[in-house]
N, C-alpha and C. Protein backbone atom coordinates (compact mmCIF):
# COMPACT_ATOMS: atom_id res chain seq x y z
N UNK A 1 104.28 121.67 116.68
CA UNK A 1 103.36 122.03 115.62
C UNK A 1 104.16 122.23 114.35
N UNK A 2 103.81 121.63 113.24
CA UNK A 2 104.21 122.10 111.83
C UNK A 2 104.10 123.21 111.19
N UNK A 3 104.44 124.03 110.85
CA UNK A 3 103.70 124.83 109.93
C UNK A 3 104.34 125.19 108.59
N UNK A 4 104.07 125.77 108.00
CA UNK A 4 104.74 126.21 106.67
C UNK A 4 106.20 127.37 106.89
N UNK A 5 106.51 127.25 106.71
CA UNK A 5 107.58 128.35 106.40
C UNK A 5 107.00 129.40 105.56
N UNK A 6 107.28 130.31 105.34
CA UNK A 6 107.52 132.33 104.78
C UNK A 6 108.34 131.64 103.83
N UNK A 7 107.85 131.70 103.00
CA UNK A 7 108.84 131.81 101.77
C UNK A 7 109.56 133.13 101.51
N UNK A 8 109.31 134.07 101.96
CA UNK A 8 109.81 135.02 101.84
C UNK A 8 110.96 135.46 103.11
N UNK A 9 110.57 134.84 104.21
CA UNK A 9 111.72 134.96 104.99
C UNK A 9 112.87 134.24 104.80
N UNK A 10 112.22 132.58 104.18
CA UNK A 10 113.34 131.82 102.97
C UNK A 10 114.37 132.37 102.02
N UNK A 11 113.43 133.07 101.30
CA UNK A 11 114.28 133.53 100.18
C UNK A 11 115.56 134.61 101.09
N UNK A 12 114.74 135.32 101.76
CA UNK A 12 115.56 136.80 102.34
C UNK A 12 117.05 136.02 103.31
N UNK A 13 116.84 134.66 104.17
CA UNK A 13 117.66 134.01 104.48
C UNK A 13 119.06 133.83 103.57
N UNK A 14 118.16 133.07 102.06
CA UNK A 14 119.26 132.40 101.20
C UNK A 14 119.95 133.48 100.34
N UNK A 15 119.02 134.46 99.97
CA UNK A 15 119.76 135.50 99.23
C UNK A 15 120.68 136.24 99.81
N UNK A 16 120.77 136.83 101.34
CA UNK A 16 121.58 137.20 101.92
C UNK A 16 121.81 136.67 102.93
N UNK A 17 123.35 136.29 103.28
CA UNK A 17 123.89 135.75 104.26
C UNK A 17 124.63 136.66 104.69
N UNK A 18 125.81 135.76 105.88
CA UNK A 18 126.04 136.79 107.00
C UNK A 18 128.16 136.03 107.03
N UNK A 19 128.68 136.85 106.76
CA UNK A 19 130.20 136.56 106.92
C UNK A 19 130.34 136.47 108.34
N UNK A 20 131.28 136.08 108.43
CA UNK A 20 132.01 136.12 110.10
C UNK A 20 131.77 136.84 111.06
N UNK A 21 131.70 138.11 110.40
CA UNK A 21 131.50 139.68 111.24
C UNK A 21 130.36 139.16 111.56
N UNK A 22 129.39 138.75 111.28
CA UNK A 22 127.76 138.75 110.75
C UNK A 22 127.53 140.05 110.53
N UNK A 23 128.32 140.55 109.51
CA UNK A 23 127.88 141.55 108.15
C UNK A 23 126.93 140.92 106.91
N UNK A 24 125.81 141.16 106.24
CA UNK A 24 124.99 141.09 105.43
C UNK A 24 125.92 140.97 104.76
N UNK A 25 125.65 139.52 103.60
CA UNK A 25 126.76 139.74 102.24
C UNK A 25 125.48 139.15 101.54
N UNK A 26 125.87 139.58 100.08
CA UNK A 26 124.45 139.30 99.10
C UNK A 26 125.14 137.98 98.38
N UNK A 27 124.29 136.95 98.28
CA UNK A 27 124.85 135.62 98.20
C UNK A 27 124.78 135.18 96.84
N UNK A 28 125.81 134.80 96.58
CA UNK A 28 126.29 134.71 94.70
C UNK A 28 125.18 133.24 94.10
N UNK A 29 124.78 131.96 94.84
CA UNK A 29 124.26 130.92 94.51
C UNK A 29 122.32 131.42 93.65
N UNK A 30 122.21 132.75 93.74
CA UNK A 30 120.82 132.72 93.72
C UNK A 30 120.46 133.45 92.44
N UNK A 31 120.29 133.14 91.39
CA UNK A 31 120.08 133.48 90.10
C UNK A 31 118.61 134.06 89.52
N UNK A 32 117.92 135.34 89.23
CA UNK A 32 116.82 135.60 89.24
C UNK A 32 116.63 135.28 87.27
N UNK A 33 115.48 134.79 87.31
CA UNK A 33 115.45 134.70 85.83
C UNK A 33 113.83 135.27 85.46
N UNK A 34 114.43 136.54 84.46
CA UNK A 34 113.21 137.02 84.16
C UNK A 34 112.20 137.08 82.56
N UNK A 35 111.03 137.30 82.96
CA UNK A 35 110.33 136.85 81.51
C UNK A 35 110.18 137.61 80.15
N UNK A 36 110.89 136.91 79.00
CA UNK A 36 111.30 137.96 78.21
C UNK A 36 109.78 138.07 77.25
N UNK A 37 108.74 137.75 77.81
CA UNK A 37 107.73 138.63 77.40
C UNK A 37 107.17 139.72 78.26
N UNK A 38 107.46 139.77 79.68
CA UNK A 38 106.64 140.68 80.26
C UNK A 38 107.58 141.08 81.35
N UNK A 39 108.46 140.75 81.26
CA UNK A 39 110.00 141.48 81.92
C UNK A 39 110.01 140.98 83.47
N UNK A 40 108.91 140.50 83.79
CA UNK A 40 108.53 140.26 85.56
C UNK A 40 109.31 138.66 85.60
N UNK A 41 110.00 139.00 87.59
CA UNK A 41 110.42 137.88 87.65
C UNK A 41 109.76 136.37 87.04
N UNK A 42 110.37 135.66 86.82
CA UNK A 42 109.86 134.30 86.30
C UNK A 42 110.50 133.03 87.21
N UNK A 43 111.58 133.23 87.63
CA UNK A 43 111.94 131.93 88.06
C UNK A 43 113.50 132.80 88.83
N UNK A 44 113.16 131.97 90.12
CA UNK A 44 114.66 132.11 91.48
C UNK A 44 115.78 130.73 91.07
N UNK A 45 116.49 130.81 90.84
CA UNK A 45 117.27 129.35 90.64
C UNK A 45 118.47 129.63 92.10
N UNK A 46 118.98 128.26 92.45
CA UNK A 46 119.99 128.24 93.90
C UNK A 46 120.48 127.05 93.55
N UNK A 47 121.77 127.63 93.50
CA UNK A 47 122.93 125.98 93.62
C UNK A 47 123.43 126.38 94.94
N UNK A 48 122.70 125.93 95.97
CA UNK A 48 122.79 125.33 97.82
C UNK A 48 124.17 125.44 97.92
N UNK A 49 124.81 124.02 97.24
CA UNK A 49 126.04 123.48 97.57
C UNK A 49 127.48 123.90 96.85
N UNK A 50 127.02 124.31 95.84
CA UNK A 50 128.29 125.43 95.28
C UNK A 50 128.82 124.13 94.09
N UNK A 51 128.13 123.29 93.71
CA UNK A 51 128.46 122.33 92.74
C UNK A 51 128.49 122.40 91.26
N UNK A 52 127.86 123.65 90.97
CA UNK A 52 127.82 124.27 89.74
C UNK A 52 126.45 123.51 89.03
N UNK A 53 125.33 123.13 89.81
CA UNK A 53 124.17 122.62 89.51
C UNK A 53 122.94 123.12 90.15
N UNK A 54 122.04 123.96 89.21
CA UNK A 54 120.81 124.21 90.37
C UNK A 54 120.06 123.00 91.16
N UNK A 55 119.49 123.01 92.38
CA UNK A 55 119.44 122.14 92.98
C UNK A 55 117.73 122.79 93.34
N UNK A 56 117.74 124.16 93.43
CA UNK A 56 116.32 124.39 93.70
C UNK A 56 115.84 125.80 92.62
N UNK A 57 114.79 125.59 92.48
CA UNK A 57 114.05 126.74 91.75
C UNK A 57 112.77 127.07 92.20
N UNK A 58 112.58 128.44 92.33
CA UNK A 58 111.36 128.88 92.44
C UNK A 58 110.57 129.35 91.49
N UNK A 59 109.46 129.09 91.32
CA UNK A 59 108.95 129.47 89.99
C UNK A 59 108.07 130.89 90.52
N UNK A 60 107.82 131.68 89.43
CA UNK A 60 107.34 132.88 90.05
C UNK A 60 106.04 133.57 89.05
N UNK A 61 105.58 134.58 89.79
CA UNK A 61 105.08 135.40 89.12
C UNK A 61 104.89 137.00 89.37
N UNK A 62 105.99 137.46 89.04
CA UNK A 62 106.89 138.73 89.84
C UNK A 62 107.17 138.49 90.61
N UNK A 63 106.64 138.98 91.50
CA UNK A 63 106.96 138.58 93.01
C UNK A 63 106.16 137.77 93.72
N UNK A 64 104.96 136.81 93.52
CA UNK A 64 103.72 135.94 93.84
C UNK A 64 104.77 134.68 93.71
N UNK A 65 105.17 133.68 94.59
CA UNK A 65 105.26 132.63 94.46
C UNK A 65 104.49 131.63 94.28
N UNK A 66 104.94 130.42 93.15
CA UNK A 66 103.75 129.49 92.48
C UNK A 66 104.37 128.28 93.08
N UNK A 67 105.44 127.72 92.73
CA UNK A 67 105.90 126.62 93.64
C UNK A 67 107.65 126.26 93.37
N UNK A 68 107.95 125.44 93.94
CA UNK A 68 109.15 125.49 94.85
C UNK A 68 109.28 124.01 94.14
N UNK A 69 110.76 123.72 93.77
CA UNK A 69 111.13 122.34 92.84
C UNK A 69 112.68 122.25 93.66
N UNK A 70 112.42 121.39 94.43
CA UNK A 70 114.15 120.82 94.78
C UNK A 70 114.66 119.31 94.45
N UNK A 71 116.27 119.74 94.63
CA UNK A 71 116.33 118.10 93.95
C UNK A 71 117.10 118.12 95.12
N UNK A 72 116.88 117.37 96.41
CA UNK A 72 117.27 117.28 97.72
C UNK A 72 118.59 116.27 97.72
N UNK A 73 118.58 115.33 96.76
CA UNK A 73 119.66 114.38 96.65
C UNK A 73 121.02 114.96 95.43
N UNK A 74 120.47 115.66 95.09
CA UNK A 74 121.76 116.28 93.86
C UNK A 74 122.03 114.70 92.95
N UNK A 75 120.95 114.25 92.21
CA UNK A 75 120.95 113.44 91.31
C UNK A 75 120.12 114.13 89.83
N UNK A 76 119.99 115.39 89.58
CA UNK A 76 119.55 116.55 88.57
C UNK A 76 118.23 116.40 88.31
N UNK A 77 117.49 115.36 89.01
CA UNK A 77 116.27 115.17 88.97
C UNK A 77 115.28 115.54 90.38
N UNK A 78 114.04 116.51 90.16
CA UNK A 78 113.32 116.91 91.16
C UNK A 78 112.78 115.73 92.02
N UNK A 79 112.95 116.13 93.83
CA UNK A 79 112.54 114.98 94.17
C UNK A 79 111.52 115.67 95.46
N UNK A 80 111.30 116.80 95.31
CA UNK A 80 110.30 117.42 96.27
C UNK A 80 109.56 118.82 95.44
N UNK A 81 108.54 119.02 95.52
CA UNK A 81 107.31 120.14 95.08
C UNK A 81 107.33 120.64 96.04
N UNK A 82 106.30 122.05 96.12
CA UNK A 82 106.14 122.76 96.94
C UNK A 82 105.40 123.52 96.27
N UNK A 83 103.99 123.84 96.21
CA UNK A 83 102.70 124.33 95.83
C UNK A 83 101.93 125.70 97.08
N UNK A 84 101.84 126.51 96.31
CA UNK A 84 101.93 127.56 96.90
C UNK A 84 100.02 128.43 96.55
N UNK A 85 99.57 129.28 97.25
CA UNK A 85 98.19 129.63 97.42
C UNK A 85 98.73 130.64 96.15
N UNK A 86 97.50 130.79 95.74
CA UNK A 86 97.45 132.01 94.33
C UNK A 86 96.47 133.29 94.87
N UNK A 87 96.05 132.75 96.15
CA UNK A 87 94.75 133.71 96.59
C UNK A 87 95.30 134.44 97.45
N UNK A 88 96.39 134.27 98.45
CA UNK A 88 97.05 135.11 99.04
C UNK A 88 98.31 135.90 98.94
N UNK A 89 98.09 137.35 99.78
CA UNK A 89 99.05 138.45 99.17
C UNK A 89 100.26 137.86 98.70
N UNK A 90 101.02 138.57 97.95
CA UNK A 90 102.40 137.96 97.48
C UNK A 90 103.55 137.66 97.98
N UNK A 91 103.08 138.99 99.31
CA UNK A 91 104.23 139.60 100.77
C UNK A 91 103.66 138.36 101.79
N UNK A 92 102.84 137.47 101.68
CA UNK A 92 102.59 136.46 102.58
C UNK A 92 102.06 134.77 101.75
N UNK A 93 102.91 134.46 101.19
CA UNK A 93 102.80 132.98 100.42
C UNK A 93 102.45 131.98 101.52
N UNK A 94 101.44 131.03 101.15
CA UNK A 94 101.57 130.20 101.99
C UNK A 94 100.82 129.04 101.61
N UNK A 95 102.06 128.24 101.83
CA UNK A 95 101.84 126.45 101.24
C UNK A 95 100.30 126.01 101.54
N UNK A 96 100.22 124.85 100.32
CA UNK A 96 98.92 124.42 100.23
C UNK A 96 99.37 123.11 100.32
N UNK A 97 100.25 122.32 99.61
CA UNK A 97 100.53 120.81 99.19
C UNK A 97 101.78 120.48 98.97
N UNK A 98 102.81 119.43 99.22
CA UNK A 98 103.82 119.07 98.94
C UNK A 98 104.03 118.28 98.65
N UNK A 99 104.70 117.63 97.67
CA UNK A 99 105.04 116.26 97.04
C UNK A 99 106.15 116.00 97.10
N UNK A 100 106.43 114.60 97.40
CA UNK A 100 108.06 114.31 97.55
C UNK A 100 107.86 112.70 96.70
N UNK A 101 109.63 112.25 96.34
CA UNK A 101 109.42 111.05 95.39
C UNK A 101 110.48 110.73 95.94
N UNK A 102 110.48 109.14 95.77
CA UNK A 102 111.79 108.62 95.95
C UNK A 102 112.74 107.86 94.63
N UNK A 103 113.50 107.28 94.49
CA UNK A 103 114.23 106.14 93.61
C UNK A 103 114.07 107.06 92.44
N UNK A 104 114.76 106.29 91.67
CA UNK A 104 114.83 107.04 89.80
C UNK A 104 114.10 106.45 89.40
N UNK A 105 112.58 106.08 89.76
CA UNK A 105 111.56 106.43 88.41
C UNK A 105 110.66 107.40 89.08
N UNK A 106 111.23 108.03 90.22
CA UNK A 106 110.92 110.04 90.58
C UNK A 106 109.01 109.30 91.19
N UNK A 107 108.32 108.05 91.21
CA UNK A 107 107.33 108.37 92.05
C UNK A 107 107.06 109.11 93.15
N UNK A 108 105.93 109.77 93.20
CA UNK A 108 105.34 110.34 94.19
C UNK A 108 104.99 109.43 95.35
N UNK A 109 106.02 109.23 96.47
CA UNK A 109 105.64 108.64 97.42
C UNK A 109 104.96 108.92 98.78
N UNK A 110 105.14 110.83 98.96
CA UNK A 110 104.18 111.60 100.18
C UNK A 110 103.93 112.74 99.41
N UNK A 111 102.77 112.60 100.17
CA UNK A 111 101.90 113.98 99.87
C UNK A 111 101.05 114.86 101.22
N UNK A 112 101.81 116.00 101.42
CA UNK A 112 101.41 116.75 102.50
C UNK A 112 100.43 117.59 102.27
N UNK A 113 99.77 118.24 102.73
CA UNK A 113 98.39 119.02 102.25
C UNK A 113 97.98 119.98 103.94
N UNK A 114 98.18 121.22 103.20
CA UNK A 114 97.82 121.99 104.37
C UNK A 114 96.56 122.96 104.34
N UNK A 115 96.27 123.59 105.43
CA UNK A 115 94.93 124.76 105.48
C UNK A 115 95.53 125.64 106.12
N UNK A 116 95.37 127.06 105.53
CA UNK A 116 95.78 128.20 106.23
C UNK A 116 97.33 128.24 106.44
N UNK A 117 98.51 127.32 105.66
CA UNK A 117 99.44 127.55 105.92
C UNK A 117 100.02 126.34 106.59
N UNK A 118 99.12 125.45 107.56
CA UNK A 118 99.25 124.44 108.58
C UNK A 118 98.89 123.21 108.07
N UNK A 119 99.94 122.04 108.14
CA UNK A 119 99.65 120.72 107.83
C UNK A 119 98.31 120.23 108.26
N UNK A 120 97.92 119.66 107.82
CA UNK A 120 96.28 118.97 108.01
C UNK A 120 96.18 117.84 107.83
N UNK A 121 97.34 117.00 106.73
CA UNK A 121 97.09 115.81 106.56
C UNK A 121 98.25 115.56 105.60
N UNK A 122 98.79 113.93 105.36
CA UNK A 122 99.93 113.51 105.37
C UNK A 122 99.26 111.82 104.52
N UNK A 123 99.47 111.78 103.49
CA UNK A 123 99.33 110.41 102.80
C UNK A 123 100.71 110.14 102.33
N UNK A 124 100.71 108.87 102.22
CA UNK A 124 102.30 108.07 102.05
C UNK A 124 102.35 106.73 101.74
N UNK A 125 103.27 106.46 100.59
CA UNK A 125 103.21 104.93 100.39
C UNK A 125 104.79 104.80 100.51
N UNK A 126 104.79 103.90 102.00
CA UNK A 126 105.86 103.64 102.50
C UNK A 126 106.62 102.49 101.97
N UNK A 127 106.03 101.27 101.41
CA UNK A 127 106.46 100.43 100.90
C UNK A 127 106.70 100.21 99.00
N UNK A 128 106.51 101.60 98.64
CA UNK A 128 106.85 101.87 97.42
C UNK A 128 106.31 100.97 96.10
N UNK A 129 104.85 100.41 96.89
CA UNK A 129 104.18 99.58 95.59
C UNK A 129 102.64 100.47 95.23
N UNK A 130 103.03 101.74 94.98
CA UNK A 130 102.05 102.91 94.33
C UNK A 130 100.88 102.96 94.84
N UNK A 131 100.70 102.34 96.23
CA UNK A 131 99.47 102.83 97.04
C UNK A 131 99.51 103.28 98.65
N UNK A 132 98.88 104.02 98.85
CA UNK A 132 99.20 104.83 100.12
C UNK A 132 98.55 103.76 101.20
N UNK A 133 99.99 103.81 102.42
CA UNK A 133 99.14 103.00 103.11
C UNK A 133 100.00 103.36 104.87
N UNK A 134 99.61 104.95 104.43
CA UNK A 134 100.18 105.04 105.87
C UNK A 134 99.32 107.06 105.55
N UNK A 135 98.30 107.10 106.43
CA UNK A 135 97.51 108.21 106.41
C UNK A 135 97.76 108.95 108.12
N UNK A 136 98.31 110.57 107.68
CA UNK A 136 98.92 110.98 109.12
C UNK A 136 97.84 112.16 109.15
N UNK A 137 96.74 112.77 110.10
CA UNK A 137 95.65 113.29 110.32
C UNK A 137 96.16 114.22 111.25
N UNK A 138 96.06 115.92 111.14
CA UNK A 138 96.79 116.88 112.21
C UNK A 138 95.69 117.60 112.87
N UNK A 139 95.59 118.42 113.37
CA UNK A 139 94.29 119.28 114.27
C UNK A 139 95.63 121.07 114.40
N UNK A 140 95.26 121.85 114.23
CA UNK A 140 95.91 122.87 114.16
C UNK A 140 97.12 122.71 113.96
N UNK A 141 97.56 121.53 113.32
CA UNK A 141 99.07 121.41 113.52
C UNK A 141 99.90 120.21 114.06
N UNK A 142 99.26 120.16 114.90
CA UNK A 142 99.56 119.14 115.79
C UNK A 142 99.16 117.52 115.55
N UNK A 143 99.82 116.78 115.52
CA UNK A 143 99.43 114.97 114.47
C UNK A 143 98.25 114.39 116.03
N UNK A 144 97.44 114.15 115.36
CA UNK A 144 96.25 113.50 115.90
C UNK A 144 96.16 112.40 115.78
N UNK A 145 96.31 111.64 115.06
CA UNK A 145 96.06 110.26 114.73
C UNK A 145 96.93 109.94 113.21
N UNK A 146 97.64 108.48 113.58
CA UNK A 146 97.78 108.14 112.09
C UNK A 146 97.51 106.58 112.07
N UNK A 147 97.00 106.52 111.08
CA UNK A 147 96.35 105.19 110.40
C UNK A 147 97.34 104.55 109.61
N UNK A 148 97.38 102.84 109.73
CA UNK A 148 98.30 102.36 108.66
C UNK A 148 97.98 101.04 108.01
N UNK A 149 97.74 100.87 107.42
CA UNK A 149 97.21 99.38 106.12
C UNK A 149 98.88 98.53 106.54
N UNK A 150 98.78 97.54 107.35
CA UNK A 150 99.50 96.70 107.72
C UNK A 150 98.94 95.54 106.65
N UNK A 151 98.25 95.21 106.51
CA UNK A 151 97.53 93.95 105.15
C UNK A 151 97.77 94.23 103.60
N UNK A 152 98.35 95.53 103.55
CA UNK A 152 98.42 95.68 102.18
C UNK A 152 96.86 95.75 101.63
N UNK A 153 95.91 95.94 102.05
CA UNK A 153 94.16 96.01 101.83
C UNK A 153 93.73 97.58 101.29
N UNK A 154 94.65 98.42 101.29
CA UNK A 154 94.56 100.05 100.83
C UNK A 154 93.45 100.59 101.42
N UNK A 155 93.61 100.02 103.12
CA UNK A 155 92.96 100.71 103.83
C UNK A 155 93.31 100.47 105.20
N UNK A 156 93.16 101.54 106.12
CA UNK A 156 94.02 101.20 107.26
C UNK A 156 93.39 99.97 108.50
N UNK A 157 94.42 99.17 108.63
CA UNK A 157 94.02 98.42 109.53
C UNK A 157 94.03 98.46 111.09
N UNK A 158 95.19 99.59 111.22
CA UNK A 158 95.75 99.63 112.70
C UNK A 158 95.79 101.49 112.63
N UNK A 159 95.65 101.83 114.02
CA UNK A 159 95.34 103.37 114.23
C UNK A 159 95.92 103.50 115.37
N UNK A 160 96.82 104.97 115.85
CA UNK A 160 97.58 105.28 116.42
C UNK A 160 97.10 106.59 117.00
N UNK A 161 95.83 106.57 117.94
CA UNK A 161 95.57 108.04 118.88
C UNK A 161 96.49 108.76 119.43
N UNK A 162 96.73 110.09 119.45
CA UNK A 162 97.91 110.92 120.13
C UNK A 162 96.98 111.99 121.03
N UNK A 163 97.63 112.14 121.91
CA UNK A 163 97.38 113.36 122.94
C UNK A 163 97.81 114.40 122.59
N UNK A 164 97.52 115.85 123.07
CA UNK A 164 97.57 116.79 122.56
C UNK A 164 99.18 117.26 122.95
N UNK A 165 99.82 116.48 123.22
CA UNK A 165 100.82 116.94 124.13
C UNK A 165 101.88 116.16 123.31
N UNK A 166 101.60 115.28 122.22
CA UNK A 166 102.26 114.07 121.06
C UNK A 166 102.61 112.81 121.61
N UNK A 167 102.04 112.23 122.48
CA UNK A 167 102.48 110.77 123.44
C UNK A 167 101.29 110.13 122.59
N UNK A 168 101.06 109.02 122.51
CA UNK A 168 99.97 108.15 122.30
C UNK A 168 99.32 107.52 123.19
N UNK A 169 98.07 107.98 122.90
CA UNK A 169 96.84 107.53 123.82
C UNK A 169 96.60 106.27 123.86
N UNK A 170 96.00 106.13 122.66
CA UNK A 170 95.81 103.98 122.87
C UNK A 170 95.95 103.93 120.69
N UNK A 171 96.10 102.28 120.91
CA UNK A 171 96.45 102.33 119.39
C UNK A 171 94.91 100.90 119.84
N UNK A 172 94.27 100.69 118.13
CA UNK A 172 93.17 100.31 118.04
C UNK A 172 94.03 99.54 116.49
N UNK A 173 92.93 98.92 116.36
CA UNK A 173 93.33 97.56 115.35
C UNK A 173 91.52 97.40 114.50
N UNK A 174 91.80 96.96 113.36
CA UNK A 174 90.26 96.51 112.18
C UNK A 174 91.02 95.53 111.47
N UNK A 175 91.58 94.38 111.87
CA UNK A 175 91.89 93.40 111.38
C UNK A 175 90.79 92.43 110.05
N UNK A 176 90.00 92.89 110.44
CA UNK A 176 89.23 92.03 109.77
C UNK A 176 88.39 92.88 108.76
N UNK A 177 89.03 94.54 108.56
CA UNK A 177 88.90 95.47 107.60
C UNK A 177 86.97 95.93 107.24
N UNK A 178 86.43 95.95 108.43
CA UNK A 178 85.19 96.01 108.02
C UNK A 178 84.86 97.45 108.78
N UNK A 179 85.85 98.64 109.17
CA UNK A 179 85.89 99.60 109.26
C UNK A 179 85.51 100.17 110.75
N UNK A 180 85.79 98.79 111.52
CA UNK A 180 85.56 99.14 113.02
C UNK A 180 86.48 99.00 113.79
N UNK A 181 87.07 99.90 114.12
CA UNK A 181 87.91 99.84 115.31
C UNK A 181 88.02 99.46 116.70
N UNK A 182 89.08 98.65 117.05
CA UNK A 182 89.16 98.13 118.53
C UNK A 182 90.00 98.53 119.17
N UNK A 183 90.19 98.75 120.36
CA UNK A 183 91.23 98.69 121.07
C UNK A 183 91.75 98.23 121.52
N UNK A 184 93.32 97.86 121.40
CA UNK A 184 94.31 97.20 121.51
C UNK A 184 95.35 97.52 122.65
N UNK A 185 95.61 98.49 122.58
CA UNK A 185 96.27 98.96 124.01
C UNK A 185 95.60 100.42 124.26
N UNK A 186 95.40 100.46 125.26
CA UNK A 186 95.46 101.81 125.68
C UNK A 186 96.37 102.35 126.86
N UNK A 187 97.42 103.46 126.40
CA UNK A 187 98.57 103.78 126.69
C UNK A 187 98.43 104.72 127.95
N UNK A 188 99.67 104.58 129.12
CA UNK A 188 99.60 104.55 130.34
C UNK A 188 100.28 106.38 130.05
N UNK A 189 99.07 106.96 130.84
CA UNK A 189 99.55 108.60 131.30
C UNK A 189 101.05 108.53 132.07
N UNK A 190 101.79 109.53 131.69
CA UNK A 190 102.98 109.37 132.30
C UNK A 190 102.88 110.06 133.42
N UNK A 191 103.80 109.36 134.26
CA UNK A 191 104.04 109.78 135.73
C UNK A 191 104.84 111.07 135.87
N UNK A 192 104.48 112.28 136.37
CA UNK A 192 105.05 113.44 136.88
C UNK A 192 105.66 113.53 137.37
N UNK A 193 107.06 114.18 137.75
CA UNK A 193 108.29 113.90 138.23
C UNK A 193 107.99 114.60 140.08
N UNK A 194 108.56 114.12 141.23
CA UNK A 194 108.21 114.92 142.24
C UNK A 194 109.12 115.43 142.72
């Protein structure tokens, strides 16, 4: 199952680490920046790698997290979001949407989207010509089905059923894009060990 991470057990991770002893040491990479109109935190900055470049920032509002900006490749440009609920307590943040990009013109190539904290659904343009064509569908968490536009038609042609257990059930095919699905294989229960 997916779920969101605690940003706050995040932060409490990165801000303090643990020496050799595993003694608590308060960790020098994490920079609080506060608002010089209303004095409340404004922004967490973290150089990860010790390169002398922030690599992630949290944006804030005192203590309410708003969203989360990393640059995962250390090329000074953001290449993942992280969108955060405004409706829940501050002591319990919890993700709504995530965006990630690839190449240097920074497109948005996935977009994650959760409920209650828990992935729900997963759009993606895998072949990097600005349309999504690979749709991933979750049930508490857990990936249920994903759909994929094999025709380039910006709509899925071929579908991939999963068991609750993450094996695939049978995969189904709409070749001819008129929104009906067939089945194509349907996948053999695995044998129990004796």
């Amino acid at each position: 199952m997916i779920k969101s991470l605690s940003l706050v057990a995040v932060c409490a991770v990165t801000v303090v680490g643990c020496d050799s002893g595993g003694s608590a040491t308060p960790r020098r990479d994490i920079t609080p920046v506060y608002s010089k109109e209303t004095g409340k935190l404004a922004e967490l900055t973290s150089d990860r790698d010790g390169d002398g470049k922030v690599d992630t920032r949290a944006f804030m509002d005192g203590v309410r997290i708003q969203r989360v900006e990393i640059d995962r490749d250390r090329d000074g440009r953001t290449d993942r979001w992280e969108f955060y609920s405004a409706k829940r307590p501050a002591d319990d943040p919890q993700l709504e949407r995530v965006e990630e990009s690839e190449g240097a013109e920074g497109r948005v190539v996935r977009r994650e989207y959760y409920e209650s904290g828990v992935i729900s659904r997963v759009d993606e343009d895998t072949d990097g010509d600005d349309r999504v064509d690979k749709w991933e569908h979750y049930e508490r968490g857990f990936l249920r089905r994903v759909e994929l536009d094999l025709l380039g038609r910006g709509k899925p042609t071929q579908r991939l059923v999963y068991r609750a257990g993450g094996t695939v059930e049978r995969v189904e095919s709409d070749p001819d894009g008129d929104g009906t699905f067939e089945l194509v294989k349907q996948a053999v229960a695995p044998v129990a060990a004796r």
